[in-house]
N, C-alpha and C. Protein backbone atom coordinates (compact mmCIF):
# COMPACT_ATOMS: atom_id res chain seq x y z
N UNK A 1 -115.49 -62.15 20.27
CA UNK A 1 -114.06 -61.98 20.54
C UNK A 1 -113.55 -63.10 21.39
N UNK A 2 -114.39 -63.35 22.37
CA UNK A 2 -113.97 -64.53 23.18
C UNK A 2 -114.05 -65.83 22.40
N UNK A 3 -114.83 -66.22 21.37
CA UNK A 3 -114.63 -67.32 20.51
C UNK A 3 -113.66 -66.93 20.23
N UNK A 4 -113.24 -65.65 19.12
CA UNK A 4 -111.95 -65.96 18.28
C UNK A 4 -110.82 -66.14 19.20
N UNK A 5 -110.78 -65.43 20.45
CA UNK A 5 -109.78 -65.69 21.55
C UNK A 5 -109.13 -66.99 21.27
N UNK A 6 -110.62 -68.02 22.20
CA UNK A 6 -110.77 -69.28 22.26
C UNK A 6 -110.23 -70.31 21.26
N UNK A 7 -110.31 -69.60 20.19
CA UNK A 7 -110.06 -70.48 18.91
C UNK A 7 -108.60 -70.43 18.67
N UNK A 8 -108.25 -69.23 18.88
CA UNK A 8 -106.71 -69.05 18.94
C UNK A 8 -105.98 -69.72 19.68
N UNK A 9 -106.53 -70.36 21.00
CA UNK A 9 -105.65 -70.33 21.89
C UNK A 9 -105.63 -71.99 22.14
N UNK A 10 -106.92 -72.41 21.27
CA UNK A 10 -107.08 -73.83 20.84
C UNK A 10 -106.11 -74.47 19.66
N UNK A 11 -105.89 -73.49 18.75
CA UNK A 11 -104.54 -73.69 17.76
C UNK A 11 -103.59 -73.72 18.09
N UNK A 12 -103.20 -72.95 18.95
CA UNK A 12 -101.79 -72.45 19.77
C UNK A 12 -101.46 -73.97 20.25
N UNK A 13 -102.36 -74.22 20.95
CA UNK A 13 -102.59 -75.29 21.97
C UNK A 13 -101.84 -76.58 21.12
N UNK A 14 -103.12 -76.74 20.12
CA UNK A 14 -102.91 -78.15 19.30
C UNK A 14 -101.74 -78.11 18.52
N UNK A 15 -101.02 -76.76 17.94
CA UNK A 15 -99.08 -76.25 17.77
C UNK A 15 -98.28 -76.85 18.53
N UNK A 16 -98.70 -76.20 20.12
CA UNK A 16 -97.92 -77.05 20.96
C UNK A 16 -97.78 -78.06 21.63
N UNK A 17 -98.98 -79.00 21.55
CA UNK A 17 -99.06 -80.61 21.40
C UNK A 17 -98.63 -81.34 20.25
N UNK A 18 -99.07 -80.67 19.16
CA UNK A 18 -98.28 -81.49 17.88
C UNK A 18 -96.76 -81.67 17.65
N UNK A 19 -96.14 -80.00 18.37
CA UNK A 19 -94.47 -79.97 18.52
C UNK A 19 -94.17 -80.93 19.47
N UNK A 20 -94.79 -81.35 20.21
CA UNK A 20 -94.31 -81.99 21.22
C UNK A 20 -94.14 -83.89 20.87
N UNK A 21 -95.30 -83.83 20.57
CA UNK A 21 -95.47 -85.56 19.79
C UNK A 21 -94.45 -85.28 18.59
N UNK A 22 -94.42 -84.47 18.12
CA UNK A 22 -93.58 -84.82 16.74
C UNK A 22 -91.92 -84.31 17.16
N UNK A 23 -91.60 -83.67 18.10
CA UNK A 23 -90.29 -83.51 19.21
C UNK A 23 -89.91 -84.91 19.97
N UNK A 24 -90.88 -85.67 20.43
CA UNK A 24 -90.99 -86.59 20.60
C UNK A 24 -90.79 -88.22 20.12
N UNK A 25 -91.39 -87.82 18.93
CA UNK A 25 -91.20 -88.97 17.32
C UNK A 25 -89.62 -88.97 17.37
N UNK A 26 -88.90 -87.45 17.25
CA UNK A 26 -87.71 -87.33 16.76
C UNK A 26 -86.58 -88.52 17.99
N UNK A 27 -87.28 -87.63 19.09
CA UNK A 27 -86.01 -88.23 20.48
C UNK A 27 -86.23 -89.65 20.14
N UNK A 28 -87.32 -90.37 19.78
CA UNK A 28 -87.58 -91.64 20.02
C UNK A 28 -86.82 -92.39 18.57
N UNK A 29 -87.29 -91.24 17.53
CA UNK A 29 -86.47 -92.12 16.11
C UNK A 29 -85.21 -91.86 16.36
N UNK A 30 -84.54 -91.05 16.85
CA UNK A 30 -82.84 -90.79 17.15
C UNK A 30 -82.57 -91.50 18.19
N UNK A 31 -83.32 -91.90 19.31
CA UNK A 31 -82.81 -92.99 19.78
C UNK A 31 -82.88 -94.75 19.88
N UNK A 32 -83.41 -94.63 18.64
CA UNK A 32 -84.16 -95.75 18.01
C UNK A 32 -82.60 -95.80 16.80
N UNK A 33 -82.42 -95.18 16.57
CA UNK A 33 -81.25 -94.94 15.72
C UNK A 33 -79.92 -95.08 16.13
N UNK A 34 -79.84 -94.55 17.25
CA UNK A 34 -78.89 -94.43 17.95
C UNK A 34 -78.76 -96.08 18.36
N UNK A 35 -79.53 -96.62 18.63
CA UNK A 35 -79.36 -98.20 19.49
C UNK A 35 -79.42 -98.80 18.31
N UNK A 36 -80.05 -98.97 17.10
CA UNK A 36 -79.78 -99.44 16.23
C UNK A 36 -78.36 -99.54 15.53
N UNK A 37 -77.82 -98.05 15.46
CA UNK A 37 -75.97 -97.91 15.03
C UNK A 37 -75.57 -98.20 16.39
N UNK A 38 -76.05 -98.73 17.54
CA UNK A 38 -75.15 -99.25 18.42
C UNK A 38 -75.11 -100.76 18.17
N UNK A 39 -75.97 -101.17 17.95
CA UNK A 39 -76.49 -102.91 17.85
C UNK A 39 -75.58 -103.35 16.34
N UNK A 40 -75.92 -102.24 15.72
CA UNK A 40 -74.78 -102.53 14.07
C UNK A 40 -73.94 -102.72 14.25
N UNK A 41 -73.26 -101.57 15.57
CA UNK A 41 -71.74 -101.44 15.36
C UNK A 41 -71.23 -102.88 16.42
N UNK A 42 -72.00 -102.93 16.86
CA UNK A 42 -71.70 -104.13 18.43
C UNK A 42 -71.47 -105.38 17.78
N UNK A 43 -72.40 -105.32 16.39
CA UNK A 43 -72.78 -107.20 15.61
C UNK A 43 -71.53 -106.80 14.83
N UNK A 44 -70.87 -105.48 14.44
CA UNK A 44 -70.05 -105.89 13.41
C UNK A 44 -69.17 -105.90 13.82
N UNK A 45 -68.50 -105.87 15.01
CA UNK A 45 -67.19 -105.80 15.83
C UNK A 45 -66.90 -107.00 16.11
N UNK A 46 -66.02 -107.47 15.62
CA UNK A 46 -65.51 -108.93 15.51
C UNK A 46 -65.17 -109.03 17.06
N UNK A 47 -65.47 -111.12 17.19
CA UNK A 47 -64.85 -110.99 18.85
C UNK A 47 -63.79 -110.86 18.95
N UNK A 48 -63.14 -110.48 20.23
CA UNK A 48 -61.93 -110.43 20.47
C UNK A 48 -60.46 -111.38 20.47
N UNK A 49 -59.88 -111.17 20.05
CA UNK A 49 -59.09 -112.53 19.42
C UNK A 49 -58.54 -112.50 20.17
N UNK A 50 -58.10 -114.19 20.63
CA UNK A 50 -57.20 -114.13 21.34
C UNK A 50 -55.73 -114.60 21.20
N UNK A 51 -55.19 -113.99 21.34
CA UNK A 51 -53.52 -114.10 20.94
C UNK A 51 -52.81 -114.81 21.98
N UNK A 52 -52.35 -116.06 21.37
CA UNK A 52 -51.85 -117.18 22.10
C UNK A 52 -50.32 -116.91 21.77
N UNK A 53 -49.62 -116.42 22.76
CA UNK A 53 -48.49 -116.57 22.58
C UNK A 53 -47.83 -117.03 23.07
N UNK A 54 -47.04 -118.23 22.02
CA UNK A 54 -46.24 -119.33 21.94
C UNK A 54 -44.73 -119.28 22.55
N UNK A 55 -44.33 -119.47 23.53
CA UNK A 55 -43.20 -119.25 23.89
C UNK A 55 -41.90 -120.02 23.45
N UNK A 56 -41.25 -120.11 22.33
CA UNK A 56 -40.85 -120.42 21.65
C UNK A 56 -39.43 -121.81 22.94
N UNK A 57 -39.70 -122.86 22.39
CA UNK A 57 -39.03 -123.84 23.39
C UNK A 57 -37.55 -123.53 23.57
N UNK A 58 -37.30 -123.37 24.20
CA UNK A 58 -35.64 -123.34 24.26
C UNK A 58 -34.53 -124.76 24.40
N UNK A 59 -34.12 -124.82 23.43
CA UNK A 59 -33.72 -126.05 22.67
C UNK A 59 -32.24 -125.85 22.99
N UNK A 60 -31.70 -127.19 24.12
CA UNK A 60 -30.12 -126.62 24.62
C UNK A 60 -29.41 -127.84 23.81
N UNK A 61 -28.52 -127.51 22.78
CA UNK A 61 -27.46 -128.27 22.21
C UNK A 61 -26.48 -128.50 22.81
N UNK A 62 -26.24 -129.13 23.56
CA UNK A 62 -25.27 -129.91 23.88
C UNK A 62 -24.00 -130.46 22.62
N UNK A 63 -22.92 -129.71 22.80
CA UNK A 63 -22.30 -129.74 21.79
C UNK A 63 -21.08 -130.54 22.83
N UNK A 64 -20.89 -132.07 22.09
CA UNK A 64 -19.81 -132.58 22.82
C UNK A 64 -18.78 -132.48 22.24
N UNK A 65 -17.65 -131.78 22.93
CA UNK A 65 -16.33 -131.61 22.86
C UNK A 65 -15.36 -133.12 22.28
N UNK A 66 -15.37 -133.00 21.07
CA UNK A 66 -14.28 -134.38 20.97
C UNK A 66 -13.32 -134.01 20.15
N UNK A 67 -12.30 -134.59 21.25
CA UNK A 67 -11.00 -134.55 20.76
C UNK A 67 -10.43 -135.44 20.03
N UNK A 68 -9.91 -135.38 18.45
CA UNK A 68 -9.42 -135.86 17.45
C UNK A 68 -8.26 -136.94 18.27
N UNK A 69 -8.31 -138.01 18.64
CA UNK A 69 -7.36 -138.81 18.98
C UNK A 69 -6.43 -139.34 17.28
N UNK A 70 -5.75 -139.23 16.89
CA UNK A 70 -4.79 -139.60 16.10
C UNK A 70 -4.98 -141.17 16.19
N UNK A 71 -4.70 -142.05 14.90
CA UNK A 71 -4.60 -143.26 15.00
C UNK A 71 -3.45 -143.66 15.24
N UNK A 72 -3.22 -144.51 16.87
CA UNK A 72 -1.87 -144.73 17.08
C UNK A 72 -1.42 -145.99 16.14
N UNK A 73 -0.70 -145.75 15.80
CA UNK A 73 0.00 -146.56 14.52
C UNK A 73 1.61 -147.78 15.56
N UNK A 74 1.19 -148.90 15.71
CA UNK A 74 2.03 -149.59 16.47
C UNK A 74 2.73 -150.22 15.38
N UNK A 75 4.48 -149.78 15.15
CA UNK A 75 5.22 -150.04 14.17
C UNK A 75 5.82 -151.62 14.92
N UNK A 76 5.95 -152.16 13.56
CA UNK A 76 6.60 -153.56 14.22
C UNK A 76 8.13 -152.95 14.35
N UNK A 77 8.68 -153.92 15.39
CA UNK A 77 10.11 -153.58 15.59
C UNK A 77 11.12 -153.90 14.41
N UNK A 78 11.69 -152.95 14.10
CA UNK A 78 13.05 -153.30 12.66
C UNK A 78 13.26 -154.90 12.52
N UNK A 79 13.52 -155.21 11.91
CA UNK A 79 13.89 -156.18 11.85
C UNK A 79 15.09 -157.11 11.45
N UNK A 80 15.55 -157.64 11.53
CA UNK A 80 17.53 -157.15 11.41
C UNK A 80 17.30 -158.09 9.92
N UNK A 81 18.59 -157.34 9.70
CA UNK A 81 18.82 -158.08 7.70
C UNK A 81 19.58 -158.96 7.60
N UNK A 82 20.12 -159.27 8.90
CA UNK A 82 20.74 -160.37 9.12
C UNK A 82 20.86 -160.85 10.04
N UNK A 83 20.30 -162.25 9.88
CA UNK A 83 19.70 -163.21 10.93
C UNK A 83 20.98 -163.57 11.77
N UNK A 84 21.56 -164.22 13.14
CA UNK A 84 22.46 -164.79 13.72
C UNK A 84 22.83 -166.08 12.92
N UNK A 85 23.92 -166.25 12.90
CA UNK A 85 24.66 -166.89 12.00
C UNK A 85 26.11 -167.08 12.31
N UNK A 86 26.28 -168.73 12.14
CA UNK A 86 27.52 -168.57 11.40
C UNK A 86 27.87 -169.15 10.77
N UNK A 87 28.51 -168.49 9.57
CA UNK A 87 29.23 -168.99 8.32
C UNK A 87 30.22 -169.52 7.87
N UNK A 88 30.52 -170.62 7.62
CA UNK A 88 31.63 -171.56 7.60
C UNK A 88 31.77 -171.67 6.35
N UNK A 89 33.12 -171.08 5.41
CA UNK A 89 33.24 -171.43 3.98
C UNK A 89 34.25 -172.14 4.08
N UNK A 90 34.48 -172.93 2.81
CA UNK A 90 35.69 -173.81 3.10
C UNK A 90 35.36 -174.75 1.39
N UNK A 91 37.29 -175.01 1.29
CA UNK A 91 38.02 -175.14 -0.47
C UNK A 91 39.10 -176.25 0.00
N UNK A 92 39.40 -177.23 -0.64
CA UNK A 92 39.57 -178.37 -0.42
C UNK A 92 40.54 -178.36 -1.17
N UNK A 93 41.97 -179.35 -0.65
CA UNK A 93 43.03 -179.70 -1.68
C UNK A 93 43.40 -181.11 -1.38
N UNK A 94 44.65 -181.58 -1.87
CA UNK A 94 44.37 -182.93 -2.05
C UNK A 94 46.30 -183.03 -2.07
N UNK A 95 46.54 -184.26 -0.88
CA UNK A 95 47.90 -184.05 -1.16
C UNK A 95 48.49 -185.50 -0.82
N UNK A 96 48.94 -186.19 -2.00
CA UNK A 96 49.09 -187.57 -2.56
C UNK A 96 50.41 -187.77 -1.46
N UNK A 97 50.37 -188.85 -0.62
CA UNK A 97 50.82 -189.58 0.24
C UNK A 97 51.50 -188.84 1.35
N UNK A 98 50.93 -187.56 1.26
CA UNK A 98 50.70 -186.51 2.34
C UNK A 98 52.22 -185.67 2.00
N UNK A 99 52.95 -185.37 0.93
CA UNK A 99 54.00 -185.34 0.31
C UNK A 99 54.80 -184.87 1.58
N UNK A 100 55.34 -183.56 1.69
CA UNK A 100 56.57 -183.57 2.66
C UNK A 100 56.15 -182.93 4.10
N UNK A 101 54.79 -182.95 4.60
CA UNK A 101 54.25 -182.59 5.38
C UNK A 101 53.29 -183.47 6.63
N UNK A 102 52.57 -184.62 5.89
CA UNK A 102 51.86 -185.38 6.67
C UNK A 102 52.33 -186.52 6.66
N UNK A 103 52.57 -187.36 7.97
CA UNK A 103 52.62 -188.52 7.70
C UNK A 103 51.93 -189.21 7.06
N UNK A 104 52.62 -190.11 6.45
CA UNK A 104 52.47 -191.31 5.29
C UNK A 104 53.64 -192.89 5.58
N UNK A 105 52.19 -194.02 5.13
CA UNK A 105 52.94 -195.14 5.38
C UNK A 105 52.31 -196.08 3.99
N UNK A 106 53.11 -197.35 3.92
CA UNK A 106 52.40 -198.08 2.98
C UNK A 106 50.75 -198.65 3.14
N UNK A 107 50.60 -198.31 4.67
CA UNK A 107 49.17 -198.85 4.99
C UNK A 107 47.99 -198.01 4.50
N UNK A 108 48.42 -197.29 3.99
CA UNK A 108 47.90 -195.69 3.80
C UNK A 108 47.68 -196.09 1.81
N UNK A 109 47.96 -196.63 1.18
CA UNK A 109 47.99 -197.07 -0.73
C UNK A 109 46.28 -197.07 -0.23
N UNK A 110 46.43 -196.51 -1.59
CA UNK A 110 44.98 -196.46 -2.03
C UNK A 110 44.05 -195.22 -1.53
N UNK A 111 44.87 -194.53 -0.31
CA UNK A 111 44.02 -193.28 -0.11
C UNK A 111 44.87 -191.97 -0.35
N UNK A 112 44.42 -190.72 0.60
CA UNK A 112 44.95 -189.58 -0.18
C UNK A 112 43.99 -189.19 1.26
N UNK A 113 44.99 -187.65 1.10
CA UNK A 113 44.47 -186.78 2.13
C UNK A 113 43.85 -185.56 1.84
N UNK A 114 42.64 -185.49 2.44
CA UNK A 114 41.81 -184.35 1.74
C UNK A 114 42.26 -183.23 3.08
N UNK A 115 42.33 -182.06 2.47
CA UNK A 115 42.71 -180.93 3.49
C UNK A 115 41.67 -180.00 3.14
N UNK A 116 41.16 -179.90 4.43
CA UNK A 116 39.85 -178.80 3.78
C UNK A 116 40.75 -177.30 4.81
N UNK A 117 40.13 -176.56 4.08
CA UNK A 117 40.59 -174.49 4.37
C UNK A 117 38.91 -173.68 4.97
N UNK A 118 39.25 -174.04 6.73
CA UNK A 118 37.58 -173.91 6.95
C UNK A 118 38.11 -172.16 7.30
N UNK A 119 37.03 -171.24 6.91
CA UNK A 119 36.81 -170.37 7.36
C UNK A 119 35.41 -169.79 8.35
N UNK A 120 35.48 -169.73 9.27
CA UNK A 120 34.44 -169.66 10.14
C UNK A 120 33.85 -168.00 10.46
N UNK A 121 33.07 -167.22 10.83
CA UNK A 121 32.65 -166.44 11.27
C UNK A 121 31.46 -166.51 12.05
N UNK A 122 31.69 -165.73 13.15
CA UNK A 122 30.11 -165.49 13.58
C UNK A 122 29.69 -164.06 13.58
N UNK A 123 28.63 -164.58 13.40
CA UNK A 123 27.82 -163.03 12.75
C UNK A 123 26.25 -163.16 13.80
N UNK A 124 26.71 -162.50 14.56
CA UNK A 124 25.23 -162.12 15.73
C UNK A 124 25.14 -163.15 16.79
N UNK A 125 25.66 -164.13 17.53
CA UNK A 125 26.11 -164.76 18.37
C UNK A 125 27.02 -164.45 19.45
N UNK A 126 26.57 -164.39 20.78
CA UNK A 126 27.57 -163.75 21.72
C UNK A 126 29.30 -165.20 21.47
N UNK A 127 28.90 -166.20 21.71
CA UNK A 127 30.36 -166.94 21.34
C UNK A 127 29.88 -168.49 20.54
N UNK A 128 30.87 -169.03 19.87
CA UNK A 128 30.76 -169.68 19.42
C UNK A 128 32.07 -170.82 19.22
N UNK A 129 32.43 -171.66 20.13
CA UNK A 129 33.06 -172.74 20.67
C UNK A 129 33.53 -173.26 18.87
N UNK A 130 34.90 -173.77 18.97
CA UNK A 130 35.65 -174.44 17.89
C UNK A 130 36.65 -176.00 18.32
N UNK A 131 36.65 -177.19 17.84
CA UNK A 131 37.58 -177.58 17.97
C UNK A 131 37.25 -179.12 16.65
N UNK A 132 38.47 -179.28 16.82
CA UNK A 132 38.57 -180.29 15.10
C UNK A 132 38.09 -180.95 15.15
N UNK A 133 37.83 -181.80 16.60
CA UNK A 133 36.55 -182.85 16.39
C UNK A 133 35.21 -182.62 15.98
N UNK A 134 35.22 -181.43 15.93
CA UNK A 134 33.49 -181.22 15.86
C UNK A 134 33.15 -181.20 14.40
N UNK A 135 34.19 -181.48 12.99
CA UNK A 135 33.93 -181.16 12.21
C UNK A 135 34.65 -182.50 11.68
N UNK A 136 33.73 -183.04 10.53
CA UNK A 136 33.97 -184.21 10.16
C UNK A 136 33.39 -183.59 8.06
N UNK A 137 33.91 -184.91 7.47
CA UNK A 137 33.13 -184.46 5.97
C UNK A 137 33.12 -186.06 5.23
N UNK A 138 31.90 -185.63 4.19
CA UNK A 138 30.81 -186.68 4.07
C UNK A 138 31.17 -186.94 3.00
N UNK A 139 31.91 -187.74 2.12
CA UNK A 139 32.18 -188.31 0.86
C UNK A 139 31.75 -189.58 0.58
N UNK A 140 30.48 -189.60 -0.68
CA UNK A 140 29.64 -191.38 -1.11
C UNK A 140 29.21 -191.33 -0.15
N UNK A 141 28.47 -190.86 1.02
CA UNK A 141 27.78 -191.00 2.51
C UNK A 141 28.18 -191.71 3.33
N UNK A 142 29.55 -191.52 3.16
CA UNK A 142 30.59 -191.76 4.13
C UNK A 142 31.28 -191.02 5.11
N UNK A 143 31.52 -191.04 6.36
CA UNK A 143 31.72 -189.79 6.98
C UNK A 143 33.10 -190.30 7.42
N UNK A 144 34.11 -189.09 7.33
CA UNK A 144 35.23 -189.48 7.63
C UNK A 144 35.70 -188.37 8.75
N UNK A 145 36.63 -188.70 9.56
CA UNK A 145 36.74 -187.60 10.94
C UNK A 145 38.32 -187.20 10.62
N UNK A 146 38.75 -186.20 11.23
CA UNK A 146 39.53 -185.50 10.75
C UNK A 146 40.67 -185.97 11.36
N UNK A 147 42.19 -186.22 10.78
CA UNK A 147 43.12 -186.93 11.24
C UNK A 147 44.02 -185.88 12.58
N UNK A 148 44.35 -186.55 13.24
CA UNK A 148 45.20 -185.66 14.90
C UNK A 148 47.15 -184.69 13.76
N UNK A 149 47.13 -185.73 12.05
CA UNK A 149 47.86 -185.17 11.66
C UNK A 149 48.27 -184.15 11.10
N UNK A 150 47.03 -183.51 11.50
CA UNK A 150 46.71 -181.81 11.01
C UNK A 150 47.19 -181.21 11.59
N UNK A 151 47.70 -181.63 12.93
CA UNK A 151 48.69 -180.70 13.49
C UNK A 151 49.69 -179.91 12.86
N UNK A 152 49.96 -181.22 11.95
CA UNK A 152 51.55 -180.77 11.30
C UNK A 152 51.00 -179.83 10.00
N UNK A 153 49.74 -179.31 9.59
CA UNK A 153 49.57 -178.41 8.44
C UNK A 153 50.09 -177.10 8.96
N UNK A 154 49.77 -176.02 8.29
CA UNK A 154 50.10 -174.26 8.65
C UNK A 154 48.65 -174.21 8.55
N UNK A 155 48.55 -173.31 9.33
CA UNK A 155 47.39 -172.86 10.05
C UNK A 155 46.01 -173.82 10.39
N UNK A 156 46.78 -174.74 11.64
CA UNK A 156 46.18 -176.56 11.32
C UNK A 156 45.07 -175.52 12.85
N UNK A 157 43.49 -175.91 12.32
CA UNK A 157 42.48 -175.28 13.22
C UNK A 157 42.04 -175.95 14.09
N UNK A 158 42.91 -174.84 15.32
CA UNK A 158 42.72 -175.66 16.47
C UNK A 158 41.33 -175.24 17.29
N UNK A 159 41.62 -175.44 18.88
CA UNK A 159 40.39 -175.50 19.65
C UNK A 159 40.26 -173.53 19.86
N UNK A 160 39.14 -173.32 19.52
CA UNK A 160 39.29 -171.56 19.72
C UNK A 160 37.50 -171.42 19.93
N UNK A 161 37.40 -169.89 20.28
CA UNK A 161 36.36 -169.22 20.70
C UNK A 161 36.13 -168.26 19.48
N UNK A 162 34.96 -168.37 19.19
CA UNK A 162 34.96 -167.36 17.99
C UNK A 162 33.90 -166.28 18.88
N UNK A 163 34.36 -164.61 19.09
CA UNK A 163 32.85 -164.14 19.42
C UNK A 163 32.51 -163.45 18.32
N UNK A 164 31.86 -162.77 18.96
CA UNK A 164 30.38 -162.42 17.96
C UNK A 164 31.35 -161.00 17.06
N UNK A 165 31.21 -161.60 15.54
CA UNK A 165 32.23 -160.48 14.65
C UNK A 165 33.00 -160.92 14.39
N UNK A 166 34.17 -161.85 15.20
CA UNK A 166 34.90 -162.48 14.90
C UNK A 166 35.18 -163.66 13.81
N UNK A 167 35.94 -164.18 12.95
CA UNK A 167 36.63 -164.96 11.86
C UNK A 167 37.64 -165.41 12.36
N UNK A 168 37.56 -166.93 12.33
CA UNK A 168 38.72 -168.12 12.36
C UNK A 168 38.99 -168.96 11.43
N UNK A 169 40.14 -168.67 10.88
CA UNK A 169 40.59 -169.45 9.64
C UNK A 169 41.58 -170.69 10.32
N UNK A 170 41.62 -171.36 9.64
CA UNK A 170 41.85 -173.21 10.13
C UNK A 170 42.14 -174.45 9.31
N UNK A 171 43.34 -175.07 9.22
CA UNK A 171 43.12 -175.99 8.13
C UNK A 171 42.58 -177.63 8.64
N UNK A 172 41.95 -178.80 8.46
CA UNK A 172 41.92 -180.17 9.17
C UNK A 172 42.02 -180.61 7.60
N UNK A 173 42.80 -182.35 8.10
CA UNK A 173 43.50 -182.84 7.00
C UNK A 173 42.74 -184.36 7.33
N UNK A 174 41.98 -185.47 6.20
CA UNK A 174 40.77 -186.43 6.51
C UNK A 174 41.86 -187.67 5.38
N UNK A 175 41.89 -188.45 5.67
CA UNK A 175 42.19 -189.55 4.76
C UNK A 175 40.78 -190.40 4.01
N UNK A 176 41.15 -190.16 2.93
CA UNK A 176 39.83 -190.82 2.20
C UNK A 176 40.38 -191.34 1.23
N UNK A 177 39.47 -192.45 0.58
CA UNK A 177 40.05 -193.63 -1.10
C UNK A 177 40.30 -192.50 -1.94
N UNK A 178 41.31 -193.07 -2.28
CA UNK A 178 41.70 -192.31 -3.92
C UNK A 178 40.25 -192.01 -4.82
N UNK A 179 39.85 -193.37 -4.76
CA UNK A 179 38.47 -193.61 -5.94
C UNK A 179 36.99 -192.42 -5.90
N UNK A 180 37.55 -191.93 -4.43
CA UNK A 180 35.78 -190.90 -4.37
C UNK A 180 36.63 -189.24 -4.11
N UNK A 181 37.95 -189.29 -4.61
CA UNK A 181 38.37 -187.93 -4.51
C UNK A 181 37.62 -186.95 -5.37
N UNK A 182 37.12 -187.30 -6.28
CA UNK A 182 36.57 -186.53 -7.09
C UNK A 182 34.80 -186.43 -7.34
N UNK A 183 34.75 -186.97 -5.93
CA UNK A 183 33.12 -187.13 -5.76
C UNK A 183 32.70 -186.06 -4.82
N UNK A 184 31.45 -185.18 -5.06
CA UNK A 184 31.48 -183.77 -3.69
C UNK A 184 31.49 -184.16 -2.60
N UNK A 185 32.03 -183.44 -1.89
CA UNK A 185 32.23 -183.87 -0.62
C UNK A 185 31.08 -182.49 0.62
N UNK A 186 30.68 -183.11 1.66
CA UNK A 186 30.07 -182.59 2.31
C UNK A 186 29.98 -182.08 3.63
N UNK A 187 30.92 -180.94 4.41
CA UNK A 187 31.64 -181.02 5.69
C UNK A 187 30.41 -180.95 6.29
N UNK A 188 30.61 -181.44 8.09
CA UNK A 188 29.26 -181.27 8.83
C UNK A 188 29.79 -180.46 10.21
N UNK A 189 29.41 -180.20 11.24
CA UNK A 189 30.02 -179.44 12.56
C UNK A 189 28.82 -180.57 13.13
N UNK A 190 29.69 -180.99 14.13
CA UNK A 190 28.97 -181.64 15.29
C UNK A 190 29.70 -181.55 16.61
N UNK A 191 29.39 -180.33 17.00
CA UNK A 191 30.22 -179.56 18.15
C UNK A 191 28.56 -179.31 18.97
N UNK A 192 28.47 -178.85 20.44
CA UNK A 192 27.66 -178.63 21.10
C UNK A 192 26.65 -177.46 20.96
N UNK A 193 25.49 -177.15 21.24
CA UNK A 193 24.75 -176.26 21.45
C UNK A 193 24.14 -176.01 19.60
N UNK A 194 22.73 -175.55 19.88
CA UNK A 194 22.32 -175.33 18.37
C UNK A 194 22.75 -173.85 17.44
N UNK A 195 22.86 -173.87 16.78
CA UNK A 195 23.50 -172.44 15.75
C UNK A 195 22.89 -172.80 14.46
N UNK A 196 22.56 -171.25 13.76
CA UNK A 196 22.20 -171.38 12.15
C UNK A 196 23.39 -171.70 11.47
N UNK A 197 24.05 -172.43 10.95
CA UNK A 197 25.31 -172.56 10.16
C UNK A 197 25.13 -172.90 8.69
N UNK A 198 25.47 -171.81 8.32
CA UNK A 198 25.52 -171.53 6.81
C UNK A 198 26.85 -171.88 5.90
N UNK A 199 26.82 -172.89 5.42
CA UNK A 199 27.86 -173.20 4.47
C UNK A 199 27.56 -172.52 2.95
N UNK A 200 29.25 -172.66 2.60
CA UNK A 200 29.43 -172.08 1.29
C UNK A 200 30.87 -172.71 1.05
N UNK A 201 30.88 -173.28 -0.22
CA UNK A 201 32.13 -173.52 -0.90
C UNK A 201 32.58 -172.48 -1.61
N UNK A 202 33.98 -172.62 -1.61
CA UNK A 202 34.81 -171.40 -2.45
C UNK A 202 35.57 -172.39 -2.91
C-alpha cells in the first residue's frame, strides 16, 4: 500500500512539475510573443514625421497712388488775320495843260499833269503821319515829286494823322512828258518811320 501510495504521489508529483514547465513554456511563449508583436509593431510604425510649417511670406504691395496728370496742351496764341498795315490805293487822271484848275504856262509844252486819287488807311497801327512830300511816283524810272499846285485840286491831300481804323482820301497833282503818260506808273511814300504798306491800283 505504501508503494502504491508512493507511486501515486510520484505521478501527482511529476503532473505537477510537468504543469508547471509546460505553464511555464506558455508565460515564456506569450511573452516571447508578446515582445515579438511589440518589436513588429515598433519596426512597422513609421518615424515620426516632421511637419515643417512654412509660414507663408507676407508680401506688402506697395501700390503707388498716381494721379492721371492730363497732357497740358500749350495753345499758340491766335493769331491775327490781319497783319498791321497800311493800305494806300490810288487811280490816276490826266489833265492837259492843267485845263481850268492848275496852273499852266508855255514852259510847261510837252508835259501834262498826272493827278493821282491816294486813298490811305491804317489798319492795326496806333498812328500813321501824312504829308505830300512824302509821296512821290515813278514813271520810265523816273521819279517825279508832287507839284505845291495841288493845292488848287478838291480834295488836294494835305498834312494829316491817320489813326489806327482810320481812311484819308487825298488828291497830289506831278508834271510829267506827254511821251511816258501811258507808261505804268509807280507811287512810292517816303515819309518817316517803317510801316507794311500795301499798294493797290483801282
Amino acid at each position: 500500500m505504501k508503494s502504491l501510495y508512493s507511486g501515486i504521489l510520484l505521478v501527482l508529483l511529476s503532473l505537477v512539475l510537468l504543469t508547471c514547465i509546460i505553464g511555464c513554456q506558455k508565460t515564456t511563449a506569450s511573452t516571447n510573443t508578446t515582445r515579438t508583436l511589440s518589436t513588429t509593431t515598433s519596426s512597422s510604425t513609421p518615424p515620426p514625421t516632421t511637419i515643417t510649417t512654412v509660414s507663408p511670406s507676407t508680401t506688402t504691395t506697395t501700390t503707388q497712388s498716381t494721379t492721371a496728370t492730363p497732357p497740358t496742351s500749350t495753345a499758340p496764341p491766335p493769331t491775327s488775320t490781319v497783319s498791321n498795315a497800311i493800305k494806300i490805293g490810288f487811280s490816276s487822271t490826266t489833265l492837259d495843260q492843267g485845263g481850268s484848275i492848275l496852273y499852266w504856262d508855255s514852259t510847261m509844252q510837252g508835259n501834262i499833269y498826272l493827278v493821282i486819287l491816294f486813298t490811305i488807311q491804317n489798319s492795326g497801327y496806333t498812328s500813321f503821319s501824312v504829308s505830300p512830300s512824302d509821296f512821290s511816283v515813278i514813271v520810265n524810272s523816273i521819279k517825279y515829286n508832287y507839284l505845291p499846285a495841288s493845292r488848287d485840286l478838291d480834295r488836294f491831300l494835305s498834312s494829316a494823322t491817320v489813326l489806327n481804323g482810320d481812311t484819308l482820301v487825298g488828291k497830289l497833282a506831278y508834271l510829267i512828258p506827254t511821251s511816258v503818260v501811258s507808261l505804268p506808273l509807280t507811287p512810292t511814300w517816303e515819309g518817316q518811320g517803317s510801316y507794311n504798306i500795301i499798294w493797290s491800283a483801282s
